[in-house]
Protein backbone atom coordinates (compact mmCIF):
# COMPACT_ATOMS: atom_id res chain seq x y z
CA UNK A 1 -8.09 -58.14 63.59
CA UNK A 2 -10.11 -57.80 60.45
CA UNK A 3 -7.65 -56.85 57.53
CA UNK A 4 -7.96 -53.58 55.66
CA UNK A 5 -8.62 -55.03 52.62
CA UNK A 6 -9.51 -58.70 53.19
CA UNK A 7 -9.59 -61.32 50.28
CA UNK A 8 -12.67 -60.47 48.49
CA UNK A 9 -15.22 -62.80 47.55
CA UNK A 10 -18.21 -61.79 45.70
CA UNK A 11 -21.71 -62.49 46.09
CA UNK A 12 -23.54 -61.05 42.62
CA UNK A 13 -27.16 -60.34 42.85
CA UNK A 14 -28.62 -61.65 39.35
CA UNK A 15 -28.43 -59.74 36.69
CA UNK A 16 -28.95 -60.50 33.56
CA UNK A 17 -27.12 -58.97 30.69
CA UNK A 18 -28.72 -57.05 27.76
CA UNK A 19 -27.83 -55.16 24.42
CA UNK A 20 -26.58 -52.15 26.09
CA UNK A 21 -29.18 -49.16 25.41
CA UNK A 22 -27.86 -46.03 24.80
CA UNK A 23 -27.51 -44.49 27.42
CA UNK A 24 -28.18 -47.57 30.56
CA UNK A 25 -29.89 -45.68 33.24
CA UNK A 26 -28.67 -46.43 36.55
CA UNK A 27 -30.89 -44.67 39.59
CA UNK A 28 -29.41 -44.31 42.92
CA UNK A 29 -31.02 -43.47 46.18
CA UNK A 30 -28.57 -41.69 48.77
CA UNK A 31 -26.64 -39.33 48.42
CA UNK A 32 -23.51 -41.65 49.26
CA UNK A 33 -24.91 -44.56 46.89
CA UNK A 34 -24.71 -41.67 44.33
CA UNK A 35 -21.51 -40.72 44.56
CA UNK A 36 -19.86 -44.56 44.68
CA UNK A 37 -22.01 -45.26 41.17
CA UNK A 38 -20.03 -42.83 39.63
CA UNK A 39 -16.98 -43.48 40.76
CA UNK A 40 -17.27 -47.21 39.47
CA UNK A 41 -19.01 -46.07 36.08
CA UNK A 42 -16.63 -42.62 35.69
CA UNK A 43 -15.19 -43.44 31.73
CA UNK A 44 -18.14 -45.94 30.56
CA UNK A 45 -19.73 -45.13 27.68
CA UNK A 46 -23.75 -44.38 27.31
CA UNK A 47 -24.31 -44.64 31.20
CA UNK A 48 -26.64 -41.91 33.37
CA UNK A 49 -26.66 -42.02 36.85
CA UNK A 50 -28.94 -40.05 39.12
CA UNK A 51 -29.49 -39.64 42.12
CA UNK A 52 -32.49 -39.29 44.22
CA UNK A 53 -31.87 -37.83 47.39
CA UNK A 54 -30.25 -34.38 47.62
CA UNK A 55 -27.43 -33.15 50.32
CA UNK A 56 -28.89 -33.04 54.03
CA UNK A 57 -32.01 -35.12 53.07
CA UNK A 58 -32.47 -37.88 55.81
CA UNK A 59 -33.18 -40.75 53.41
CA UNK A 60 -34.76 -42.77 57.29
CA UNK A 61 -37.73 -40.13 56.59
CA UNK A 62 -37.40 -39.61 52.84
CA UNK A 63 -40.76 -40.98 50.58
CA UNK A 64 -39.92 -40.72 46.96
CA UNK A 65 -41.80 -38.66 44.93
CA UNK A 66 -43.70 -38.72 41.81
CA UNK A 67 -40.06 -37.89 39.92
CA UNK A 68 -38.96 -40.59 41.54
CA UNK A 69 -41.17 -42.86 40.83
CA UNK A 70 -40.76 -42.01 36.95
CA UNK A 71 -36.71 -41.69 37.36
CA UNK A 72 -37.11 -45.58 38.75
CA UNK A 73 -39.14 -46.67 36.08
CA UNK A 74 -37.13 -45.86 33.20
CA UNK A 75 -33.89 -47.06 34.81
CA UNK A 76 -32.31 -50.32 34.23
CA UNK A 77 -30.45 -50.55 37.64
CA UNK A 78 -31.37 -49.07 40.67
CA UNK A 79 -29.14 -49.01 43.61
CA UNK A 80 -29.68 -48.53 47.51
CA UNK A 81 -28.25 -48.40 50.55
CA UNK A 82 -30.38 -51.57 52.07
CA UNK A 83 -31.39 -52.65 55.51
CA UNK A 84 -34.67 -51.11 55.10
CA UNK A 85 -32.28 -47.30 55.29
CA UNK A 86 -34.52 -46.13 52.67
CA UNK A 87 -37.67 -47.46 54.41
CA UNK A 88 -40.45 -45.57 52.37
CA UNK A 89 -38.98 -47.11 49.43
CA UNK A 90 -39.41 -51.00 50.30
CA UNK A 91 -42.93 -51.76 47.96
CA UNK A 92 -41.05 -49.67 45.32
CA UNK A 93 -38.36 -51.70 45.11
CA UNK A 94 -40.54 -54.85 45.32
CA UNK A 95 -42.42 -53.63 41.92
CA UNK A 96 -39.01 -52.84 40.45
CA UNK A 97 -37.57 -56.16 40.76
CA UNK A 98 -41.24 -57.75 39.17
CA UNK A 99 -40.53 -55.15 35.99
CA UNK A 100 -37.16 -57.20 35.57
CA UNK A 101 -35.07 -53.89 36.97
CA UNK A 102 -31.74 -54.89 38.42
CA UNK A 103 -32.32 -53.20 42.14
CA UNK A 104 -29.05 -53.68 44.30
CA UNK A 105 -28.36 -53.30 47.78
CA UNK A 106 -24.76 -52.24 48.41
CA UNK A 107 -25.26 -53.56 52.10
CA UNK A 108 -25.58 -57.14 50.56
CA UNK A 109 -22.22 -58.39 50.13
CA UNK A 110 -21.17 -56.84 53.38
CA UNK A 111 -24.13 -58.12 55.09
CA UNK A 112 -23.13 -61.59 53.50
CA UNK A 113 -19.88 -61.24 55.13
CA UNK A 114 -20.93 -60.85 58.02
CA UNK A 115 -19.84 -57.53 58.77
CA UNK A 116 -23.21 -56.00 59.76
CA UNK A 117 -23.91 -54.91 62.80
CA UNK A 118 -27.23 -56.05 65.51
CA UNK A 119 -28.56 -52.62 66.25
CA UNK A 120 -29.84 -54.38 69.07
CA UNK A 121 -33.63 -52.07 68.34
CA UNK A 122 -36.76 -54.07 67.72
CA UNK A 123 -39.58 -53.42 65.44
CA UNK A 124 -42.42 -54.80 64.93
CA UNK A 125 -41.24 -57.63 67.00
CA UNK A 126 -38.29 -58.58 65.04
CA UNK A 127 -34.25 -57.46 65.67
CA UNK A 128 -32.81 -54.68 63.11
CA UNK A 129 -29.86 -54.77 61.71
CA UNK A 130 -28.00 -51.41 61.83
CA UNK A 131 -27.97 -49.58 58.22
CA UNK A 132 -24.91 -47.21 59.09
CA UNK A 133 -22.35 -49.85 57.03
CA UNK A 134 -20.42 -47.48 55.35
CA UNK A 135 -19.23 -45.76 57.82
CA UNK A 136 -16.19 -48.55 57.67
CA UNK A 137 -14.19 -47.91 54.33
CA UNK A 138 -13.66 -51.60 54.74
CA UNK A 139 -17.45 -52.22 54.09
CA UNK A 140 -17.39 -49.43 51.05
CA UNK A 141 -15.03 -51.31 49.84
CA UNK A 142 -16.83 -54.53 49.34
CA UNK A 143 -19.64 -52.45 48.68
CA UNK A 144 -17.52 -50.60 45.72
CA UNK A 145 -16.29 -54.11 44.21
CA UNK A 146 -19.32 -56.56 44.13
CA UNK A 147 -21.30 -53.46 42.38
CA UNK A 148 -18.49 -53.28 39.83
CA UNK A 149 -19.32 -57.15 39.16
CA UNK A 150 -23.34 -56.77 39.57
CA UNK A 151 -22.97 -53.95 36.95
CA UNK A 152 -20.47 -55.89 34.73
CA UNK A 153 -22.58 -58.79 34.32
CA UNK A 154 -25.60 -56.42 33.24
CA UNK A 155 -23.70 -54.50 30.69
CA UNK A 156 -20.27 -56.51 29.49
CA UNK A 157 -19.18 -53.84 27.24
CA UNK A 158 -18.46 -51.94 29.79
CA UNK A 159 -17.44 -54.80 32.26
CA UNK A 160 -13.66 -53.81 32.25
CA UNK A 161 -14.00 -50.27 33.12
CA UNK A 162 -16.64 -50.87 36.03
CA UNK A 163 -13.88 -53.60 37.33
CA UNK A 164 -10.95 -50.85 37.03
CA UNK A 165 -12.35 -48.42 38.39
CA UNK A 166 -13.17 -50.25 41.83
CA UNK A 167 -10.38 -51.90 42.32
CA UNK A 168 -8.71 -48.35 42.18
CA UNK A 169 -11.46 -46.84 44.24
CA UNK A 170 -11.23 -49.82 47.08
CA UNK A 171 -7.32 -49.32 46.83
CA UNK A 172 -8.43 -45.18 47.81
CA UNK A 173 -10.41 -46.77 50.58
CA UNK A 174 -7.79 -48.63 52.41
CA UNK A 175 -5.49 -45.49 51.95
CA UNK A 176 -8.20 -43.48 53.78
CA UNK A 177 -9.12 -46.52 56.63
CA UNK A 178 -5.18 -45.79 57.54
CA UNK A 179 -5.10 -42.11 57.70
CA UNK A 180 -8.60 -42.25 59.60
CA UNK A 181 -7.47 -44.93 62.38
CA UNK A 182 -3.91 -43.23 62.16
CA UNK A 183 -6.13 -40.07 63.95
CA UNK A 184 -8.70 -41.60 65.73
CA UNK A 185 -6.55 -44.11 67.76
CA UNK A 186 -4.13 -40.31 68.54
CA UNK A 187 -6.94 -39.72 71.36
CA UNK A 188 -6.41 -41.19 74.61
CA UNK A 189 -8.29 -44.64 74.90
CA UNK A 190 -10.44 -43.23 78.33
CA UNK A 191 -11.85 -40.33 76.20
CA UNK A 192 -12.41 -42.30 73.09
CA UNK A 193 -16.66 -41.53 73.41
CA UNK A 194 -18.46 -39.86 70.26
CA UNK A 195 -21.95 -38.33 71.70
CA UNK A 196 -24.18 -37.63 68.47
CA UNK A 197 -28.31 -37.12 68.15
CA UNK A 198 -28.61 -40.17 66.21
CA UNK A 199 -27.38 -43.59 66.70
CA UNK A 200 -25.43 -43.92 63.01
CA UNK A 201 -21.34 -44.41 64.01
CA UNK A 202 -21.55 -48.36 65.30
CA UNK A 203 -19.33 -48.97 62.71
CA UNK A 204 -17.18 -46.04 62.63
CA UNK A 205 -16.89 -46.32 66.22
CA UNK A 206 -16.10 -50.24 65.74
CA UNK A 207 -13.67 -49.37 63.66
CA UNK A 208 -11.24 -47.25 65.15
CA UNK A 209 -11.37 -48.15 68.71
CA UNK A 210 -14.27 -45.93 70.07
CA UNK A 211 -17.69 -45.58 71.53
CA UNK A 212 -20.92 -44.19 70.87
CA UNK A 213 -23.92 -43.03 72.32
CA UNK A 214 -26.82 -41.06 71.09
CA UNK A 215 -29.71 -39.66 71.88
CA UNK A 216 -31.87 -41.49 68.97
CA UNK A 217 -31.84 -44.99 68.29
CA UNK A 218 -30.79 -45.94 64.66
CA UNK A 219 -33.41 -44.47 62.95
CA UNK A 220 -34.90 -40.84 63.24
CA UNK A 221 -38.23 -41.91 62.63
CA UNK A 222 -38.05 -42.96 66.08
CA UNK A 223 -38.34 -39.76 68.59
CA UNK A 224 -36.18 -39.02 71.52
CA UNK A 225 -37.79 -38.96 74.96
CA UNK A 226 -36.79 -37.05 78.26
CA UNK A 227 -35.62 -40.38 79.39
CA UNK A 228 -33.12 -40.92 76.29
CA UNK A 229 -31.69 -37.72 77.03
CA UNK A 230 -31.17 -37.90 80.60
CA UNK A 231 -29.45 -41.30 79.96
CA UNK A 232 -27.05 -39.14 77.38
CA UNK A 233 -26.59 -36.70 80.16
CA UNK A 234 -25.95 -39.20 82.70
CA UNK A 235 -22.93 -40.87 80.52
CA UNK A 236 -21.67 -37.45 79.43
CA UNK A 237 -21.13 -36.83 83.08
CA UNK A 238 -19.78 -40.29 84.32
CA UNK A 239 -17.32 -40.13 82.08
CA UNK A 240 -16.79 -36.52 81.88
CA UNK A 241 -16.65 -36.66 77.80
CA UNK A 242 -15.23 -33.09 76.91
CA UNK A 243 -17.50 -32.33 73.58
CA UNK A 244 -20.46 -33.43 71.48
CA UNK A 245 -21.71 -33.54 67.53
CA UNK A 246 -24.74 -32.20 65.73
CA UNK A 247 -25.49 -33.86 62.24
CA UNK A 248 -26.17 -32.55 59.42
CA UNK A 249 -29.22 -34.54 58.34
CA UNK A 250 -30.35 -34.34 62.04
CA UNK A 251 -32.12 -31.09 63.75
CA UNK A 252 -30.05 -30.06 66.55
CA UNK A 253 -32.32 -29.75 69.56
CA UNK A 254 -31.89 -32.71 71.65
CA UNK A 255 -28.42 -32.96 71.37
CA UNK A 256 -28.56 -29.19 72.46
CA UNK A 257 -30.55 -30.09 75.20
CA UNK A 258 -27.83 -32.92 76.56
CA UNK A 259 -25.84 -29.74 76.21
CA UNK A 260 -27.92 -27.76 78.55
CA UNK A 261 -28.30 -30.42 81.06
CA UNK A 262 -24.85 -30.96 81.77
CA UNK A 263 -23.68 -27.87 82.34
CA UNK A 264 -27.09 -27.26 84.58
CA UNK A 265 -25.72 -30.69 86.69
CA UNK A 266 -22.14 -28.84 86.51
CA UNK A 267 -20.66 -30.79 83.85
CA UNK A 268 -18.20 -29.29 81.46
CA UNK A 269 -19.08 -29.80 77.84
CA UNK A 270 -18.80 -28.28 74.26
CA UNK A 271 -20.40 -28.59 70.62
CA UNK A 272 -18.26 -28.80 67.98
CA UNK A 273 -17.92 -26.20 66.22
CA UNK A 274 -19.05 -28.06 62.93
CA UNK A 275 -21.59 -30.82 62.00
CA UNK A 276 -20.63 -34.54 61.09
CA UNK A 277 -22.74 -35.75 58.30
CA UNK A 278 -23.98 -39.06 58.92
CA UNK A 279 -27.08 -40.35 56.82
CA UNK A 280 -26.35 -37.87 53.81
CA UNK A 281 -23.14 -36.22 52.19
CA UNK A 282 -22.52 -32.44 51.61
CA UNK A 283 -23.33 -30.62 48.48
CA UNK A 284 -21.86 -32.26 45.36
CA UNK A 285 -19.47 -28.90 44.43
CA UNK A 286 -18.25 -29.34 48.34
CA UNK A 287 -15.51 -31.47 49.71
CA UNK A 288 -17.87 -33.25 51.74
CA UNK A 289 -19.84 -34.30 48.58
CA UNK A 290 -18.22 -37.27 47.90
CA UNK A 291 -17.87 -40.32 50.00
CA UNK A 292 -13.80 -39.91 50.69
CA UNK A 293 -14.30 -36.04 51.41
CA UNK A 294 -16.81 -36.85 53.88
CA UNK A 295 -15.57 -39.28 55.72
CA UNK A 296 -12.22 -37.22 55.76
CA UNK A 297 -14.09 -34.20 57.24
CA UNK A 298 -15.53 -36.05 60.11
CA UNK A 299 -12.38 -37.42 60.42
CA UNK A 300 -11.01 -33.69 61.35
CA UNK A 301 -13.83 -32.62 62.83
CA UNK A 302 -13.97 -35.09 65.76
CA UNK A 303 -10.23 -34.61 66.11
CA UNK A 304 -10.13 -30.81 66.04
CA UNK A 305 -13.51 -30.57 68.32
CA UNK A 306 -10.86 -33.04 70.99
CA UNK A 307 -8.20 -30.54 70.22
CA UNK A 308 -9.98 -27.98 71.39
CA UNK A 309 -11.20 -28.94 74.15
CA UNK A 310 -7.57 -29.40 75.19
CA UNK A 311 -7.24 -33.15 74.24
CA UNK A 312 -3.76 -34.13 72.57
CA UNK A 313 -4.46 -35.44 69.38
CA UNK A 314 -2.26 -36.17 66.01
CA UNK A 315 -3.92 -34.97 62.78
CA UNK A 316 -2.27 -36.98 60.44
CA UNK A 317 -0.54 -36.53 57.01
CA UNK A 318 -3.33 -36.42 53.96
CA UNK A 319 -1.96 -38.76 51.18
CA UNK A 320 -5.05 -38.98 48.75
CA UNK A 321 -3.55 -37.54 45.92
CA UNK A 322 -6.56 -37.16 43.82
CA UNK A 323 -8.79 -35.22 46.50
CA UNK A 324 -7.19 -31.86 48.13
CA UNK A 325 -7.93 -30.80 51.68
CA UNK A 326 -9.66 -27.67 52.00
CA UNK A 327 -7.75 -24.64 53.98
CA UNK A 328 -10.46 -24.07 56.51
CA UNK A 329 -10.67 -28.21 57.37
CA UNK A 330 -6.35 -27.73 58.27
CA UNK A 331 -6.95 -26.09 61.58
CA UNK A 332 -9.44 -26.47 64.55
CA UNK A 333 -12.26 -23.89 64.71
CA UNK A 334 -12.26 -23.67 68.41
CA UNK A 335 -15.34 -21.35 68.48
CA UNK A 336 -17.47 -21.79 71.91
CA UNK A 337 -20.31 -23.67 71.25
């Protein structure tokens, strides 16, 4: 079994230090590439981070835009998700890295690892890895601690502070990969099956024991035929799985149709009564605008949507003392959907 926190190795892009500039510009790209760049530079001194994408955006479809274009060229480091997740952004990227920009991947130590997944699609001929890493605080984690060395090589004054503050933040993460399987591993192994629109919980799946389908393969560029949703339907029915998730990045009409077609074939089904977030994060005043509150809120929504439809499930203690629960994420919302 792979350990919560395995002995950490790091693989370090190159990046080459310079007299700090007041302030370093770092640039990130998704929403949750946003939020883990300032939870490794939180303290350092003369750093701005922005980030691109806002809450909801679907960074699969997402081309940057002029601002973008000018909030990359003045940065020093610009960070991304990887595995071609930002897809629009790939010749960007390329002319970055020929400017002498540090551009960093946070899929590349995990893909290094070995810990990414075959999404088993093809394009263009060639096999895809699945993009969807951090949906395993394990991956976050190495994700959270090579950056913190990437970043500390390209600005030493601030190396200690970059180093603290992920080795606190992957310390977080292991709290929260505990609490999460703690829950997840509550529902019965025969109902373990998390129906979404898009294929983007491999790893969260992976991780705790369950399995996925979706209506959409990994990307949503891709669009969803009669014959991917009849295939939904089909293993809705066979294994008579009790409710299904919209996403919030994601419109909800085909998984509304799966919805449709199983109780037309006499199937009996519900939507949750709130969306999972999956390719972005919720709005940065929310809980779910940060990487821990999100995860956490899928967390509760899978388990209270399995609650409600009458499945016996454990919701376990929260222990992260430096993020509260909200009151209306402490009980199911068993509205019929």
């Amino acid at each position: 079994m792979r350990p919560v926190l395995a002995s950490v190795w790091f693989v370090v892009t190159s990046a080459v230090a310079i007299a700090q500039p007041s302030p370093l510009v770092v640039v990130a790209t998704t929403t949750q590439a946003g939020d883990l760049v300032r939870v490794v530079t939180a303290g350092a001194q003369n750093v701005q981070v922005t980030a691109l994408m806002g809450a909801g955006v679907d960074p699969h479809l997402y081309q940057p835009t002029e601002s973008d274009v000018v909030a990359m060229n003045k940065a020093h480091v610009v960070v991304y998700n990887g595995l071609h997740l930002e897809g629009q952004f790939d010749s960007a990227f390329e002319a970055l890295r020929e400017q002498g920009v540090t551009v960093y991947a946070l899929s590349h130590p995990v893909k290094a690892a070995g810990f990414v997944l075959d999404a088993l699609e093809e394009r263009e001929g060639m096999r895809v890895d699945d993009p969807h890493f951090w949906f395993d605080p394990r991956n976050w984690q190495l994700s959270a601690l090579n950056f913190a060395e990437t970043l500390a090589q390209r600005d030493p004054t601030n190396a200690a502070i970059y180093r603290a503050n992920a080795t606190a933040y992957a310390e977080r993460l292991a709290r929260l990969y505990d609490w999460a399987s703690a829950g997840m591993r509550s529902v019965p192994a025969e109902l373990r099956y998390l129906v979404t629109s898009h294929d983007a919980f491999q790893y969260f799946a992976l991780a705790f024991g369950w399995r996925v389908a979706a209506v959409q393969g990994i990307s949503t560029a891709s669009e969803a035929g009669v014959g991917d949703i009849q295939s939904v339907v089909d293993m809705v029915l066979t294994y008579n799985v009790p409710v299904l998730f919209v996403e919030s990045s994601v419109p909800p009409t085909t998984i509304r149709s799966v919805v449709e077609a199983v109780r037309a074939a006499g199937g009996d089904v519900r939507l949750a009564s709130r969306e999972l977030y999956s390719d972005a994060m919720g709005d940065p005043d929310s809980f779910g605008g940060t990487y821990i509150g999100m995860f956490a809120e899928n967390v509760l929504t899978i388990l209270h949507a399995y609650q409600c439809a009458g499945v016996p499930v454990t919701i376990p203690e929260w222990r992260d003392t430096d993020l509260s629960l909200p009151d209306e994420l402490l009980e199911a919302a068993c509205d019929d959907h």
